[in-house]
C-alpha atoms as a PDB file:
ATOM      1  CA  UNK A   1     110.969 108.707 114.138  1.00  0.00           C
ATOM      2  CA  UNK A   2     110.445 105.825 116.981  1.00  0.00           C
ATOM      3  CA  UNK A   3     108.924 108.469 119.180  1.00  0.00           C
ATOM      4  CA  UNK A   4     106.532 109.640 116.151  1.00  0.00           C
ATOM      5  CA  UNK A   5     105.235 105.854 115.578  1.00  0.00           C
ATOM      6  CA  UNK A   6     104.282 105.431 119.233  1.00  0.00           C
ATOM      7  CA  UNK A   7     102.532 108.110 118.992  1.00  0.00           C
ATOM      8  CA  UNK A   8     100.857 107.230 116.068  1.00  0.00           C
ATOM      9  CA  UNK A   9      99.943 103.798 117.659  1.00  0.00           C
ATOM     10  CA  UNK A  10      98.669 105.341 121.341  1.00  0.00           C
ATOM     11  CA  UNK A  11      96.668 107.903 118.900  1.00  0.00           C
ATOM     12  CA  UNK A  12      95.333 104.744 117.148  1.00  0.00           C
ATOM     13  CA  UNK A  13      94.791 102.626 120.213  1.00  0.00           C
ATOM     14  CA  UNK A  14      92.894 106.027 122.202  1.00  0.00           C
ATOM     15  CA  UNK A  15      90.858 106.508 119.935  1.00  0.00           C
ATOM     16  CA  UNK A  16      89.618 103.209 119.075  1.00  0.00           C
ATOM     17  CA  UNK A  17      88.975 102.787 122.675  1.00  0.00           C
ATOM     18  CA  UNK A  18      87.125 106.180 122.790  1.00  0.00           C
ATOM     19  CA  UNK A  19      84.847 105.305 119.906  1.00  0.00           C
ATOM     20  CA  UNK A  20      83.670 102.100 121.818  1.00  0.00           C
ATOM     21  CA  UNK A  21      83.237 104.066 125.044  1.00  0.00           C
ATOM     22  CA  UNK A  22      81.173 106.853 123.246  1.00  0.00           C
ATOM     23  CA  UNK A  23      79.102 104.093 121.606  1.00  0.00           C
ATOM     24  CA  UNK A  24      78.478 102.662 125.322  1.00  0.00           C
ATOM     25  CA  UNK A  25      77.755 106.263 126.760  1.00  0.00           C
ATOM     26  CA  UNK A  26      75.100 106.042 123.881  1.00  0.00           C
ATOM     27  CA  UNK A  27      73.931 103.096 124.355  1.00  0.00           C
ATOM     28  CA  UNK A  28      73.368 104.144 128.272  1.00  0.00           C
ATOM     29  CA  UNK A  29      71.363 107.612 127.536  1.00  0.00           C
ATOM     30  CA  UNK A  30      69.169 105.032 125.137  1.00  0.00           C
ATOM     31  CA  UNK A  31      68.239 102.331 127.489  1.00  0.00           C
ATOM     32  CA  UNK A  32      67.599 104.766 130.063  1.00  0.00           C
ATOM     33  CA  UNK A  33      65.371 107.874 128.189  1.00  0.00           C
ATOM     34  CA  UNK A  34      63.558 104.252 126.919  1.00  0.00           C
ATOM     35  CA  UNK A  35      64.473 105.177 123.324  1.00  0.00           C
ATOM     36  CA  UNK A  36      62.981 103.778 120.254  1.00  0.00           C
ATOM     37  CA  UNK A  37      64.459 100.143 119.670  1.00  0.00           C
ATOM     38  CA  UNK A  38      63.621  99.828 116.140  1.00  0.00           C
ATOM     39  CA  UNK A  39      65.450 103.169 115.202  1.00  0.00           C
ATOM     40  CA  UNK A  40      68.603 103.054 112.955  1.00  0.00           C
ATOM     41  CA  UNK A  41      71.014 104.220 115.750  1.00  0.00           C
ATOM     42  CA  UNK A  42      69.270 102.234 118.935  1.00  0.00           C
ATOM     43  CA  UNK A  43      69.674  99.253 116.551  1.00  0.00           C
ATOM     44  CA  UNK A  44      73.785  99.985 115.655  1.00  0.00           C
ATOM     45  CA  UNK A  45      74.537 100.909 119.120  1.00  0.00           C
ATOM     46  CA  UNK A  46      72.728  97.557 119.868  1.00  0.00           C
ATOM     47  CA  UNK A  47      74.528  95.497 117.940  1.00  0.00           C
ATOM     48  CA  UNK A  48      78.238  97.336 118.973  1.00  0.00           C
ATOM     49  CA  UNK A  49      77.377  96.349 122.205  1.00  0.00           C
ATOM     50  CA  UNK A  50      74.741  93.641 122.720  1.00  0.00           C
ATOM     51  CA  UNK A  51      77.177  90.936 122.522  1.00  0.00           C
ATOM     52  CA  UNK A  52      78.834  91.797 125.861  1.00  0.00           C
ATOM     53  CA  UNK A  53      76.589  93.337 127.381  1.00  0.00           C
ATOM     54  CA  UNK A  54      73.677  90.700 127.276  1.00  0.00           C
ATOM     55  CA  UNK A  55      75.554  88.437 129.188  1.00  0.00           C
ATOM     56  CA  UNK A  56      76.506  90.426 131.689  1.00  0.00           C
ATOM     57  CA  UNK A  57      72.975  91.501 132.138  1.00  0.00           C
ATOM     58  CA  UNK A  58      71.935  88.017 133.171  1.00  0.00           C
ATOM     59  CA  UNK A  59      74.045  88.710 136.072  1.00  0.00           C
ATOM     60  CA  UNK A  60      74.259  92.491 136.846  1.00  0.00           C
ATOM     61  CA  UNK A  61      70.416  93.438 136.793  1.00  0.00           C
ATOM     62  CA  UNK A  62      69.550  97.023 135.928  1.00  0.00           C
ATOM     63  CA  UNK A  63      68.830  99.514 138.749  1.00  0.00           C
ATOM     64  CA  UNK A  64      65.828 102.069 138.392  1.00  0.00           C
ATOM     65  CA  UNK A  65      65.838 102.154 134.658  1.00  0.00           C
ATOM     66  CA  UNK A  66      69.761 102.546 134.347  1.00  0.00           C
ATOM     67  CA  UNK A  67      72.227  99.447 132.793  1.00  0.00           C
ATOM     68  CA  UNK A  68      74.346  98.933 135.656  1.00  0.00           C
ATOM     69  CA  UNK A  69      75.905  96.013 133.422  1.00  0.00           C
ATOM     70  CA  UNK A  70      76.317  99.308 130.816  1.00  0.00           C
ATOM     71  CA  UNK A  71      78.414 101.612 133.627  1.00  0.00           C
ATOM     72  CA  UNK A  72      80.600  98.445 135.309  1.00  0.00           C
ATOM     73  CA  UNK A  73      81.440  97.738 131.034  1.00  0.00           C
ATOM     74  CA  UNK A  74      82.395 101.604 130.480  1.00  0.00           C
ATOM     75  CA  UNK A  75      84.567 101.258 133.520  1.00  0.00           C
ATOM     76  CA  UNK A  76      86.122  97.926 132.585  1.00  0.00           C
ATOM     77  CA  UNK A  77      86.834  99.456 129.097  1.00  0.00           C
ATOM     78  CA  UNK A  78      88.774 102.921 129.967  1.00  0.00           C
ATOM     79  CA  UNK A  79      90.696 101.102 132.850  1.00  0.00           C
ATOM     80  CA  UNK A  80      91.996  98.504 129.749  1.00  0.00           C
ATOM     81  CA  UNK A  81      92.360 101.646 127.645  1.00  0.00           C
ATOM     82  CA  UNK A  82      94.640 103.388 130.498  1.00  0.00           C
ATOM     83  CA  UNK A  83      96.502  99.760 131.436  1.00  0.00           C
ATOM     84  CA  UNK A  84      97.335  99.235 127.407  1.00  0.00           C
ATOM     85  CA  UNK A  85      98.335 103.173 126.928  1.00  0.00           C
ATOM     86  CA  UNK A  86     100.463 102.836 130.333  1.00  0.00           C
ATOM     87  CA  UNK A  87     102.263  99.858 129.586  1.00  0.00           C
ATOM     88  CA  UNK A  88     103.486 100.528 126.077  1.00  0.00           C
ATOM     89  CA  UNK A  89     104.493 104.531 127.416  1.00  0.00           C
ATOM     90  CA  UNK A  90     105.558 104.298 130.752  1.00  0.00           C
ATOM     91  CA  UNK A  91     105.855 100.578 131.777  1.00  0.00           C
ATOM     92  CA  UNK A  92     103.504  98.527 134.562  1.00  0.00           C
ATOM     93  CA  UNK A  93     101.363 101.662 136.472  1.00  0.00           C
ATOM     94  CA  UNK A  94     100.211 102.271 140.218  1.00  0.00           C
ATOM     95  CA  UNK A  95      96.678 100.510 140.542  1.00  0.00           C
ATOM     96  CA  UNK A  96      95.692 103.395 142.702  1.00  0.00           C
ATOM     97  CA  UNK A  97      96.201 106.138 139.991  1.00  0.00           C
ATOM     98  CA  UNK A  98      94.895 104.057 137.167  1.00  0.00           C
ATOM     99  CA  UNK A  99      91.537 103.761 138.858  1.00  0.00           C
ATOM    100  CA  UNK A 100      91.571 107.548 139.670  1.00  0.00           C
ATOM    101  CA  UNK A 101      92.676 108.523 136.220  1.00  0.00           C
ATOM    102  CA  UNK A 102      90.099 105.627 134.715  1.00  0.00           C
ATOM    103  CA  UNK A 103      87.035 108.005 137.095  1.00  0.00           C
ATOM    104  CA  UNK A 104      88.193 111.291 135.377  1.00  0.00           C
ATOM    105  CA  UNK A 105      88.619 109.890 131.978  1.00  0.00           C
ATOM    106  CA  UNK A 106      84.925 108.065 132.369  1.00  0.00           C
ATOM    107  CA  UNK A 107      83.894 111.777 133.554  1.00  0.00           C
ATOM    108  CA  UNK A 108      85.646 113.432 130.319  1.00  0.00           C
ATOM    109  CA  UNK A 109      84.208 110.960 127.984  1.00  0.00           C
ATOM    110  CA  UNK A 110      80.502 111.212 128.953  1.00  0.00           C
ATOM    111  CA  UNK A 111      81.060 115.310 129.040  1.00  0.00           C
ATOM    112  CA  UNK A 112      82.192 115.129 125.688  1.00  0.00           C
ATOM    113  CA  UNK A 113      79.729 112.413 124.071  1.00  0.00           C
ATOM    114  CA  UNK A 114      77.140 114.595 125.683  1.00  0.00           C
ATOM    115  CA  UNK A 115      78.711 117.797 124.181  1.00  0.00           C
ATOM    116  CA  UNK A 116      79.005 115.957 120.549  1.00  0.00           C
ATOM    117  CA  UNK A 117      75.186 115.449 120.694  1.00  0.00           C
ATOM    118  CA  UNK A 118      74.306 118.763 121.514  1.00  0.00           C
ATOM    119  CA  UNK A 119      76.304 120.062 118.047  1.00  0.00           C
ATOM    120  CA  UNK A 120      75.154 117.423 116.140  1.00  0.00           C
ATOM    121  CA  UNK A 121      71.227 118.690 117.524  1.00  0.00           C
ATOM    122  CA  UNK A 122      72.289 122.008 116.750  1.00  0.00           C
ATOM    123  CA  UNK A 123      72.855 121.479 113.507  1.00  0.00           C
ATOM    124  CA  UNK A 124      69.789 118.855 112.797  1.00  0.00           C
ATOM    125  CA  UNK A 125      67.295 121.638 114.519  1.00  0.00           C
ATOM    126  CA  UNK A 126      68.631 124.164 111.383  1.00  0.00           C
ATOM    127  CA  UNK A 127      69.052 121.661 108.896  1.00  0.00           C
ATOM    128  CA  UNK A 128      65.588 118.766 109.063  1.00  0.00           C
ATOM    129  CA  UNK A 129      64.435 119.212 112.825  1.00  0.00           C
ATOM    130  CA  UNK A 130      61.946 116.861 111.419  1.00  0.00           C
ATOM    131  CA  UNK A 131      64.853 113.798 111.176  1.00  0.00           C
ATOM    132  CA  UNK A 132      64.543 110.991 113.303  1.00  0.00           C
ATOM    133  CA  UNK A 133      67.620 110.885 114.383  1.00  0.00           C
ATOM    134  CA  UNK A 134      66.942 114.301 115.322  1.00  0.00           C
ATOM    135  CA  UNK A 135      64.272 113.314 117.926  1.00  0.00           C
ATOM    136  CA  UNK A 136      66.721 110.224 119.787  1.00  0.00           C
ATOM    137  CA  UNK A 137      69.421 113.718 119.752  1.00  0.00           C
ATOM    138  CA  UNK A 138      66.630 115.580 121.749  1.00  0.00           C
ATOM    139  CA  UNK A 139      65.555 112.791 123.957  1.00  0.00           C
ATOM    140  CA  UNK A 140      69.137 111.819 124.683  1.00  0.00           C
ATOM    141  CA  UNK A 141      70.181 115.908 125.484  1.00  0.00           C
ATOM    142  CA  UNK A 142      66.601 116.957 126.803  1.00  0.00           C
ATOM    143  CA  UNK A 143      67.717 116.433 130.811  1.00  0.00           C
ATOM    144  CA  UNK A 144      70.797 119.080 130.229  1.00  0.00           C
ATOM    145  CA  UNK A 145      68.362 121.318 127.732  1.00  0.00           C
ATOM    146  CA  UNK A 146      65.255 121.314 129.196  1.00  0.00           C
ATOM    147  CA  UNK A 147      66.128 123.129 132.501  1.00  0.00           C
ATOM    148  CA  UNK A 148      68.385 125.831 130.673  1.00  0.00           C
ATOM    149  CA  UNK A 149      65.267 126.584 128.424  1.00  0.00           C
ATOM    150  CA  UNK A 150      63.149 127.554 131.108  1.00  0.00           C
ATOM    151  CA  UNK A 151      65.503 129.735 132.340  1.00  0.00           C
ATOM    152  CA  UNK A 152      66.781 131.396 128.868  1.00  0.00           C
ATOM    153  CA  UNK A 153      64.311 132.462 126.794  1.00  0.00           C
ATOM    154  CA  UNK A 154      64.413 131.975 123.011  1.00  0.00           C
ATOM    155  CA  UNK A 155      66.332 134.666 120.860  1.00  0.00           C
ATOM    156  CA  UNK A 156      64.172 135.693 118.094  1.00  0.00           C
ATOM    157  CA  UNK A 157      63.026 132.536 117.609  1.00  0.00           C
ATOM    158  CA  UNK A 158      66.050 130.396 118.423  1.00  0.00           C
ATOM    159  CA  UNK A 159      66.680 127.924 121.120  1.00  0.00           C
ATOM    160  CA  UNK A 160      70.363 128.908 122.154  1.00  0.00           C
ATOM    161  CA  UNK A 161      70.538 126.761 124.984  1.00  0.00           C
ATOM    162  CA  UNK A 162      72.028 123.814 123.055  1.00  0.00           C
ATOM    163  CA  UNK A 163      75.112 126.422 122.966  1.00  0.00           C
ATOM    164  CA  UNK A 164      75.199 127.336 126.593  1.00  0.00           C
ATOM    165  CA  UNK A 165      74.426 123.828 127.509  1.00  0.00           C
ATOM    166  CA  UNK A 166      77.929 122.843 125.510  1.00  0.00           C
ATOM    167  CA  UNK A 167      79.727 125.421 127.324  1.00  0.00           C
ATOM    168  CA  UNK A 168      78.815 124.359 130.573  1.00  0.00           C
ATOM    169  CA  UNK A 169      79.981 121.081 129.694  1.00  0.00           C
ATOM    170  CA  UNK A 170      83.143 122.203 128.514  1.00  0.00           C
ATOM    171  CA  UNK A 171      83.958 123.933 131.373  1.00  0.00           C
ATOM    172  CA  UNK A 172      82.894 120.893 133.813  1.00  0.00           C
ATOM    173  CA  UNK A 173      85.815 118.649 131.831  1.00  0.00           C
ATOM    174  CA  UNK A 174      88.120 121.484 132.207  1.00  0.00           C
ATOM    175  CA  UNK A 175      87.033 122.363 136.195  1.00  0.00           C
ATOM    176  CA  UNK A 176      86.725 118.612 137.324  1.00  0.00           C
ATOM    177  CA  UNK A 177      87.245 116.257 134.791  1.00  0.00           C
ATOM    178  CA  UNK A 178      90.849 116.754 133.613  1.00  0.00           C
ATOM    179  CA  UNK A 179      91.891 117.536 137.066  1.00  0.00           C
ATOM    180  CA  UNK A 180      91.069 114.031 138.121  1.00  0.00           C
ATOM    181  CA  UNK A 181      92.871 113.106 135.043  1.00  0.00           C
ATOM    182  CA  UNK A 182      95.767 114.824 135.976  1.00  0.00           C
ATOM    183  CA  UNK A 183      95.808 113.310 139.492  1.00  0.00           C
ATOM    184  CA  UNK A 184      95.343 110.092 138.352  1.00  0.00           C
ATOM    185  CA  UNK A 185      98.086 110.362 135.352  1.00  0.00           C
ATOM    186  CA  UNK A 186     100.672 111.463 138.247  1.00  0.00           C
ATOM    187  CA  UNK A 187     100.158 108.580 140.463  1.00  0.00           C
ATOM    188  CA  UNK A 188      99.822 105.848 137.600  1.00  0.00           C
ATOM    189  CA  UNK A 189     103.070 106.725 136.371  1.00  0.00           C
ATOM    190  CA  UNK A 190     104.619 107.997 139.577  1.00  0.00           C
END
């Protein structure tokens, strides 16, 4: 039952952690596809964030139109998630494999947040393609989209490469992503 509460807890703690991350990941794609500010979702991944990362801005500027303040925070945030998981499982980890496994993790994350807004754009393009939140969807996925669909036509009418485009993510976490994570895991907890 002791081993079934832990796990409860690390479930708890990972995906608390994950949910932040996403919402940074967001928050990223926003600032750098210059995204509507007064839009519903700019404005609550704004105010998840803001209070961290404006003052971090004043001292890590932002480099070609990308938040570096945004990326060093994402970092900072899956190396705490890895440290807290770590110590409560395993005890104190190797520095080493915590940073590798905190690269392949950062990897997995943005794969997946990526892959998250491609279903949820899929589904908006069927249901009210009209939304608004449909449009930040499409400007946040458009650089992964946008090359497939001039190289797969539309099927009767339907733009499949949100599909293909999730696929090809998928198969990066599984090809690169959770290999580093796997690495990383091994040397952290030796």
């Amino acid at each position: 039952m002791a081993g079934n509460g832990l796990d409860a807890i690390l479930f708890l703690i990972s995906c608390v952690f994950d949910f932040y991350i996403m919402v940074l990941f967001v928050r990223l794609i926003l600032a750098w596809g210059n995204a509507d500010y007064h839009h519903p979702l700019t404005q609550f991944v704004v105010k998840l964030t803001n209070f961290i990362i404006k003052p971090m801005k004043k001292y890590i500027p932002d480099f070609r139109g990308i938040e570096t303040a945004t990326i060093i925070l994402i970092l900072l945030v899956v190396l705490l998630k890895y440290l807290v998981l770590t110590l409560l499982t395993y005890g104190m980890p190797n520095l080493g494999g915590l940073l590798i496994l905190t690269i392949g993790d950062t990897l997995r994350l943005l794969l997946e947040t990526l892959s998250i807004a491609l279903i949820l754009l899929a589904i908006l393009s069927w249901m009210q393609p009209q939304s608004p939140v449909y449009l930040i969807l499409n400007k946040l996925t458009a650089p992964i989209t946008r090359p497939l669909q001039r190289l797969i036509p539309l099927i009767a009418g339907v733009d499949i490469t949100p599909l293909v485009a999730i696929v090809i993510l998928q198969l990066l976490v599984i090809l690169i992503a959770n290999p580093i994570i796997a690495k990383g895991l091994a040397i952290a907890i030796g």
